[in-house]
C-alpha atoms as a PDB file:
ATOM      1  CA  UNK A   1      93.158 102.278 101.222  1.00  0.00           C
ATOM      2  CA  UNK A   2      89.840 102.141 103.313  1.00  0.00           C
ATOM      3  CA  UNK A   3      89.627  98.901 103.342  1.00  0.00           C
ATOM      4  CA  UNK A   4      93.188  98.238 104.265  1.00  0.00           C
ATOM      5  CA  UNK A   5      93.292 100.879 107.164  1.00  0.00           C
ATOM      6  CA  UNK A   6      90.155  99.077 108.184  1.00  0.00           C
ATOM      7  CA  UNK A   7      91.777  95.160 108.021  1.00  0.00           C
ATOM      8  CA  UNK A   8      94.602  96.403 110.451  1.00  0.00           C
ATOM      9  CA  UNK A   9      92.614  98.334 113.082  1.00  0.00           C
ATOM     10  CA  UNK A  10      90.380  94.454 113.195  1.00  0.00           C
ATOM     11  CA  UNK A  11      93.364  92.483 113.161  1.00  0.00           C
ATOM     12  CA  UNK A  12      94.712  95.083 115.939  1.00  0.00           C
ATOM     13  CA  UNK A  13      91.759  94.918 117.917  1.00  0.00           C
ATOM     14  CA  UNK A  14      90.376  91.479 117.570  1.00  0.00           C
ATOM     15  CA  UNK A  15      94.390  89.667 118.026  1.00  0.00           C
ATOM     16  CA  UNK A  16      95.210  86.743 116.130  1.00  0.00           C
ATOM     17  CA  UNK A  17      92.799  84.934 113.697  1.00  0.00           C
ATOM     18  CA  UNK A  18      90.656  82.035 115.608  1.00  0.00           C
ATOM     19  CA  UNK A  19      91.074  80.657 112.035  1.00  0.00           C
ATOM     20  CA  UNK A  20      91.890  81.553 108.764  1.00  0.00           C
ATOM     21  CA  UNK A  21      89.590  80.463 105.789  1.00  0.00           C
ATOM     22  CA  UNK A  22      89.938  80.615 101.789  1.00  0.00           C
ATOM     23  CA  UNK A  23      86.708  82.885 100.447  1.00  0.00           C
ATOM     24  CA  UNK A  24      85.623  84.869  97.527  1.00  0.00           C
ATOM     25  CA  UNK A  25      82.705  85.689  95.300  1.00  0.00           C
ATOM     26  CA  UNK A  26      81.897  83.784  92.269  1.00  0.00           C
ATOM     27  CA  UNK A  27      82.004  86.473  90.029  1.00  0.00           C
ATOM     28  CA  UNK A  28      86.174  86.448  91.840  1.00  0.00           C
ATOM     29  CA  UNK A  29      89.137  84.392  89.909  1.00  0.00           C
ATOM     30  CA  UNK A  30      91.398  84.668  92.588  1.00  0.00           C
ATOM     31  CA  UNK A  31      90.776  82.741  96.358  1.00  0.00           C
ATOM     32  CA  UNK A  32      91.425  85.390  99.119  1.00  0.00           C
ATOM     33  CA  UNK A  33      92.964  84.440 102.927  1.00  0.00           C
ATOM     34  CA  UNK A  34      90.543  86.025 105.524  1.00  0.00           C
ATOM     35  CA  UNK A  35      91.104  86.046 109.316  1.00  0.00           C
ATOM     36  CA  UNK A  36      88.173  84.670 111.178  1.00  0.00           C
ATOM     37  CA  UNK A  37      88.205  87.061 114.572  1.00  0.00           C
ATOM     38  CA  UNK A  38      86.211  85.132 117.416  1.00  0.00           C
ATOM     39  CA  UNK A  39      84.994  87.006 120.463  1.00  0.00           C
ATOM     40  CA  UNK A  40      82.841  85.603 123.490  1.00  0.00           C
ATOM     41  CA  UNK A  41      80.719  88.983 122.434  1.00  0.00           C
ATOM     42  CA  UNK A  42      79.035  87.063 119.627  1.00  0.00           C
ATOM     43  CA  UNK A  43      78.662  83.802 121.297  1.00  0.00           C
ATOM     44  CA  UNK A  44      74.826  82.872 121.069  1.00  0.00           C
ATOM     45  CA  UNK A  45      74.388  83.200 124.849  1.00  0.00           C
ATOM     46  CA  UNK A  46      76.265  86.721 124.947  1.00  0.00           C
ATOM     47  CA  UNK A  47      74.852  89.516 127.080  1.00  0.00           C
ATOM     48  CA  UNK A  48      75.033  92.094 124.427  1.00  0.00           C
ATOM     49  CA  UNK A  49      72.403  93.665 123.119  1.00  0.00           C
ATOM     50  CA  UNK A  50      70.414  92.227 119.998  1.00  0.00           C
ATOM     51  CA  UNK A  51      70.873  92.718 116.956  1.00  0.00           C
ATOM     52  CA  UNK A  52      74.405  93.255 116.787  1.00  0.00           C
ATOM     53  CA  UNK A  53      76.453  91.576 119.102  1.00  0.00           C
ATOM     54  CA  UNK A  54      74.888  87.974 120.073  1.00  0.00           C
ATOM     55  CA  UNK A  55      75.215  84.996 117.616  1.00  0.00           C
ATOM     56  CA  UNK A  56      75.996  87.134 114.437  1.00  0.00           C
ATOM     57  CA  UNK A  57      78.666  86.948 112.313  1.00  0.00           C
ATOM     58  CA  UNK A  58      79.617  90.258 110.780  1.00  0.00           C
ATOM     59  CA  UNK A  59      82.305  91.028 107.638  1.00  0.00           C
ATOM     60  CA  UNK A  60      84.597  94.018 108.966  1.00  0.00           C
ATOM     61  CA  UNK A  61      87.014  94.041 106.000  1.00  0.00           C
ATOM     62  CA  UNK A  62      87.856  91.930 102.419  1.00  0.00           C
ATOM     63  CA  UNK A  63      90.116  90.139 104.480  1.00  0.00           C
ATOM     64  CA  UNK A  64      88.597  90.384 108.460  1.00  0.00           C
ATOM     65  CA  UNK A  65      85.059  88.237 109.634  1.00  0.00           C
ATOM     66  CA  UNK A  66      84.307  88.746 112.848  1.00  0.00           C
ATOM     67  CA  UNK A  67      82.443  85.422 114.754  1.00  0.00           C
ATOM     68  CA  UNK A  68      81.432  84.252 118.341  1.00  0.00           C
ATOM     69  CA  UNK A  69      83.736  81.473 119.666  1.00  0.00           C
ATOM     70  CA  UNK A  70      80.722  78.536 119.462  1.00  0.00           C
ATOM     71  CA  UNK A  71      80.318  79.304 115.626  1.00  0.00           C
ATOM     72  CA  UNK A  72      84.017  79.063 115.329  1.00  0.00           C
ATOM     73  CA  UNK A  73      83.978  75.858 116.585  1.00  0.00           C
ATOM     74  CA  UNK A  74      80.687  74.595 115.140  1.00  0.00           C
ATOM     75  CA  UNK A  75      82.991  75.569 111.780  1.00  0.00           C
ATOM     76  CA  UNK A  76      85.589  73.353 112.515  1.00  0.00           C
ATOM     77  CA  UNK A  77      83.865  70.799 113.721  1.00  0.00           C
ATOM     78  CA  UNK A  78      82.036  71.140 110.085  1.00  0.00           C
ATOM     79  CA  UNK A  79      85.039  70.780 108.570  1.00  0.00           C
ATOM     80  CA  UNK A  80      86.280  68.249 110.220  1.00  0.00           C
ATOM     81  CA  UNK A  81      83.594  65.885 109.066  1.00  0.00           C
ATOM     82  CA  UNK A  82      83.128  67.234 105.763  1.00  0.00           C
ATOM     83  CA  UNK A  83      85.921  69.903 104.664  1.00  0.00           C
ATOM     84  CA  UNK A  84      85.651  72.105 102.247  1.00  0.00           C
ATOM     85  CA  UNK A  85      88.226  72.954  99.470  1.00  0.00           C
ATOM     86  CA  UNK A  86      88.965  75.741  96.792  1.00  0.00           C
ATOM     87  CA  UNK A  87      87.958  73.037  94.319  1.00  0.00           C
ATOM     88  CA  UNK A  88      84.510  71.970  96.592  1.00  0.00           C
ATOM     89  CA  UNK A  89      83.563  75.081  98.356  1.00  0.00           C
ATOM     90  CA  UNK A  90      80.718  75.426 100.602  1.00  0.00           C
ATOM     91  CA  UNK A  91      77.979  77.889  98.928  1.00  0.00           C
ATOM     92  CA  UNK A  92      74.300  78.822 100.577  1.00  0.00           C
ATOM     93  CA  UNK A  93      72.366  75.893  99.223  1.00  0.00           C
ATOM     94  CA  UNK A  94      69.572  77.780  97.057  1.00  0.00           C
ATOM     95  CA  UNK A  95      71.275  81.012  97.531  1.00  0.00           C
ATOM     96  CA  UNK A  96      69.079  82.203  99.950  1.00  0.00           C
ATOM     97  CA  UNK A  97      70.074  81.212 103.993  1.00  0.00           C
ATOM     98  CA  UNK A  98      66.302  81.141 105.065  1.00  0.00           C
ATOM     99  CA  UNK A  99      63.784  80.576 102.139  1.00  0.00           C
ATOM    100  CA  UNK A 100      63.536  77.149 102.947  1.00  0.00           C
ATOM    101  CA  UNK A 101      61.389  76.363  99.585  1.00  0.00           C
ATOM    102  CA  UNK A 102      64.784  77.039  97.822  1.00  0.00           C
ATOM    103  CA  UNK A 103      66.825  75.539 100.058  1.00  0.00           C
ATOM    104  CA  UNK A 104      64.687  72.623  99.827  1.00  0.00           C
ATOM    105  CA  UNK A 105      64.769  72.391  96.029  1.00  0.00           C
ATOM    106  CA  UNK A 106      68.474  72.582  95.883  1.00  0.00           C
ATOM    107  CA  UNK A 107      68.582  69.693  98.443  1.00  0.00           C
ATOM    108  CA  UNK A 108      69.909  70.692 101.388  1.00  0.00           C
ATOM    109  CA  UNK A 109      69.811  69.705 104.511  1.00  0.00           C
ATOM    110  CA  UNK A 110      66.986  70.529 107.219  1.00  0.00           C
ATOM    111  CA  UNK A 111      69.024  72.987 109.137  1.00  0.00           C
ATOM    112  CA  UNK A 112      71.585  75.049 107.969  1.00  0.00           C
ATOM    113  CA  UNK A 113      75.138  74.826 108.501  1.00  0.00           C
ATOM    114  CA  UNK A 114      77.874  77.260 109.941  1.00  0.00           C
ATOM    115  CA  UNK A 115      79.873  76.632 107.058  1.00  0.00           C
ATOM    116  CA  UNK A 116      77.131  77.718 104.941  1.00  0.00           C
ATOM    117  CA  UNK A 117      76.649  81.520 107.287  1.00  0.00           C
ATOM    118  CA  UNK A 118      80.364  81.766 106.669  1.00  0.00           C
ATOM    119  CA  UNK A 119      80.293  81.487 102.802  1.00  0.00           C
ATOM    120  CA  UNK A 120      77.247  84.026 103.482  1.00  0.00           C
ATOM    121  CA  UNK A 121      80.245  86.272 104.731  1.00  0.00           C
ATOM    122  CA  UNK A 122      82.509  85.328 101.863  1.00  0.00           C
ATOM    123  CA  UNK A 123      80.003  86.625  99.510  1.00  0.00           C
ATOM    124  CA  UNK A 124      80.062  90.058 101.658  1.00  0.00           C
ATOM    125  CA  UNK A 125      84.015  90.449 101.462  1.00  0.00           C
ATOM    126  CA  UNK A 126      83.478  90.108  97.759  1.00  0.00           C
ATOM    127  CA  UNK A 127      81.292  93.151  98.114  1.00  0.00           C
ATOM    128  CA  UNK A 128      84.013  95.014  99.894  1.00  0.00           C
ATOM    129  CA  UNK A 129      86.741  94.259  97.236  1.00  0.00           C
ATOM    130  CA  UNK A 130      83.769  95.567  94.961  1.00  0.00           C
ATOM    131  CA  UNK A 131      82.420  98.694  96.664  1.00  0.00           C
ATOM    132  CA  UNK A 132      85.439  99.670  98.727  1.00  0.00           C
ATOM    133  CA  UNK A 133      84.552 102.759 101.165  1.00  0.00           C
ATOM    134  CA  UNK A 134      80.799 102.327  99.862  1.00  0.00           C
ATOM    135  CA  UNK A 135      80.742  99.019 101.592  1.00  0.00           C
ATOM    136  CA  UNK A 136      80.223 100.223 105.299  1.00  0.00           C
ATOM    137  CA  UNK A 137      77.442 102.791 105.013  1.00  0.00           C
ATOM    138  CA  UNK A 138      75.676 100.735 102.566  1.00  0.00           C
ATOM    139  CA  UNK A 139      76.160  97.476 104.636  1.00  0.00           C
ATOM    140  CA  UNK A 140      75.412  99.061 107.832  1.00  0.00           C
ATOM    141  CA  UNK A 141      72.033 100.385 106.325  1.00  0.00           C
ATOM    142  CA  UNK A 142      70.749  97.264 104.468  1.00  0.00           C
ATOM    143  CA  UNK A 143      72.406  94.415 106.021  1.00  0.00           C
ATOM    144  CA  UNK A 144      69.853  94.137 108.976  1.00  0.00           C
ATOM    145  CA  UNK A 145      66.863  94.258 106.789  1.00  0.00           C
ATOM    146  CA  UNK A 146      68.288  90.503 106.031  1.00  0.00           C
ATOM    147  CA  UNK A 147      67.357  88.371 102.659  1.00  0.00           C
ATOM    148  CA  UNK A 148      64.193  88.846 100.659  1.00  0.00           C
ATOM    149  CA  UNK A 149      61.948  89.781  98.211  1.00  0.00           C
ATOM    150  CA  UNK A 150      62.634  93.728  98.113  1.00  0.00           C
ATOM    151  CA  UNK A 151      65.238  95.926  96.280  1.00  0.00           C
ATOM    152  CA  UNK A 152      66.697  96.427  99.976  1.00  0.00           C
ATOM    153  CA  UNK A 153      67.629  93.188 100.341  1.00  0.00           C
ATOM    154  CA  UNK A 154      69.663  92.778  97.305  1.00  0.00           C
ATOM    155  CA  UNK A 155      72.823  93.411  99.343  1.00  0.00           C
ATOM    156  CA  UNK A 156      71.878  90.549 101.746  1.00  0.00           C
ATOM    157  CA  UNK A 157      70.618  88.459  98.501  1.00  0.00           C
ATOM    158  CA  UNK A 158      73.782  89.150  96.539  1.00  0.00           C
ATOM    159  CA  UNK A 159      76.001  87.852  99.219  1.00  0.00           C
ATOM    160  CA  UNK A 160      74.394  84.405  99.287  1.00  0.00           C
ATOM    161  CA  UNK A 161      74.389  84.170  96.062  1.00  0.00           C
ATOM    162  CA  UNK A 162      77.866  84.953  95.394  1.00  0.00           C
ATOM    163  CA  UNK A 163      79.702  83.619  98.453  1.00  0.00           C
ATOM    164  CA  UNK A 164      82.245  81.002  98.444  1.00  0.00           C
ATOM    165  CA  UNK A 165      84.088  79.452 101.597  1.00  0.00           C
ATOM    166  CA  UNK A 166      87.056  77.170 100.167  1.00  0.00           C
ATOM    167  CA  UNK A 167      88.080  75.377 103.579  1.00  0.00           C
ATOM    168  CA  UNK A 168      90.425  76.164 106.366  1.00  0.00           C
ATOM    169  CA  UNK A 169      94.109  77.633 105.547  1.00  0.00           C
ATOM    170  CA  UNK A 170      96.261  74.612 106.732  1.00  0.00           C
ATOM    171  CA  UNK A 171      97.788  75.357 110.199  1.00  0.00           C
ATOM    172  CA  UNK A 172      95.762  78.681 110.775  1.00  0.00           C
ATOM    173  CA  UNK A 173      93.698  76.911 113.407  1.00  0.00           C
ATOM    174  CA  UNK A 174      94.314  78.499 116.814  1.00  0.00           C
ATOM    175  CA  UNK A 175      95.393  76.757 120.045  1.00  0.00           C
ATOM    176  CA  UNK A 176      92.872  78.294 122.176  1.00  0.00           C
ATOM    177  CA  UNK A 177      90.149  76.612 119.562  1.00  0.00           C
ATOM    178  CA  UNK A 178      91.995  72.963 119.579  1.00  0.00           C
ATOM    179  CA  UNK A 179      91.240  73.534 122.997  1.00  0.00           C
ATOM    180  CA  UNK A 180      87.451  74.077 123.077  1.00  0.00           C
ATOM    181  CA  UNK A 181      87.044  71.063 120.827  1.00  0.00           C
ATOM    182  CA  UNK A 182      88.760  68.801 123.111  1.00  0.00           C
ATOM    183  CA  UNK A 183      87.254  69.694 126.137  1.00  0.00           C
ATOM    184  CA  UNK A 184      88.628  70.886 129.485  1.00  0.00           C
ATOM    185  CA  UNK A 185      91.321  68.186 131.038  1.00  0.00           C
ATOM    186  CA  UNK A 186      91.912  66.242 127.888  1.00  0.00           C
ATOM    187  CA  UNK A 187      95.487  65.997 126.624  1.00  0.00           C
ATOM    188  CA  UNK A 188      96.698  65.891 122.975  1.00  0.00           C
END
C-alpha cells in the first residue's frame, strides 16, 4: 500500500516517464515496467547540493527511478548501440559498480556504463517489492555509505548484485528526449 501511495505521488510530481524500462531482481520471475522520471535537478552540472541531487540516480518506488536528463539520454544512446532485452539484460559487470578488480575479472569495459547504474537501480526496486515500507528508512540510512566491504553496505552490494535492466518498453521514449538526442534545429 506504501509503496503504491508512494509510485503515484512520483508519477504526480515528476509528470510523465522520460522513459520506461523492463527491471527486476534475479532472485524475481516476473519483468516489472518502471517509469524513468528525469529532472534537470540531477543533471551532473546541477546546482543542488551534493550528495543528493546532482548526477545521482535514486529508486523512489518498485515501479518509479528518478534520473537527471544527461543520464537519460546517455541511456538511450546506450541502447541504441547496444540494446538490451528481457532475454540479454544489462547487469553490473562483477556485481560491484566500482571495485574495478571485479569488474575487471568479469571483463568489462574501462568505464562504466549508464545502463549498467540503471540495472544498479533495478536491483533496488527489487528491494522495495521485498522490504515494502522498510525500504525507505533503511535505504535512506545505508544507501549513501555506497558498495563495500562492511555489513552496511550490503544494501548497496545486494542491489548490484541482483539488478537487472531488460531494455526500453517499446514506444515509452519521450518526445522531449528524441529531442535532446537530435540536437536543437534538426528535423525528424
Amino acid at each position: 500500500m506504501v509503496d503504491w501511495l508512494v509510485t503515484s505521488w512520483f508519477r504526480w510530481l515528476g509528470g510523465p516517464p522520460c522513459f520506461r524500462i523492463y527491471g527486476r531482481s534475479r532472485r524475481e520471475h516476473e519483468w516489472h515496467v518502471i517509469d524513468v522520471l528525469a529532472t534537470h535537478r540531477r543533471n551532473g552540472d546541477s546546482r543542488w547540493p551534493a550528495p543528493f541531487w546532482p548526477a545521482t540516480c535514486i529508486t523512489w518506488s518498485s515501479r518509479v527511478i528518478a534520473v537527471g536528463w544527461d543520464f537519460a539520454e546517455q541511456v538511450l544512446r546506450e541502447q541504441a548501440a547496444a540494446p538490451a532485452s528481457r532475454e540479454q539484460p544489462v547487469e553490473v559487470a562483477g556485481g560491484r559498480l566500482r571495485d574495478w578488480a571485479r569488474r575487471s575479472a568479469a571483463g568489462a569495459p574501462s568505464c562504466m556504463r549508464a545502463s549498467e547504474l540503471l540495472a544498479h537501480e533495478c536491483g533496488h526496486t527489487g528491494q522495495v517489492r521485498r522490504l515494502g515500507a522498510l525500504y525507505w528508512p533503511v535505504g535512506g540510512a545505508l544507501t549513501l555509505f555506497r558498495e563495500g566491504p562492511h555489513w552496511w553496505n550490503y544494501f548497496e552490494n545486494q542491489a548490484s548484485e541482483e539488478g537487472q535492466f531488460g531494455g526500453l518498453v517499446n514506444g515509452s521514449v519521450c518526445a522531449v528526449l528524441m529531442q535532446r538526442l537530435k540536437g536543437p534545429g534538426q528535423a525528424g
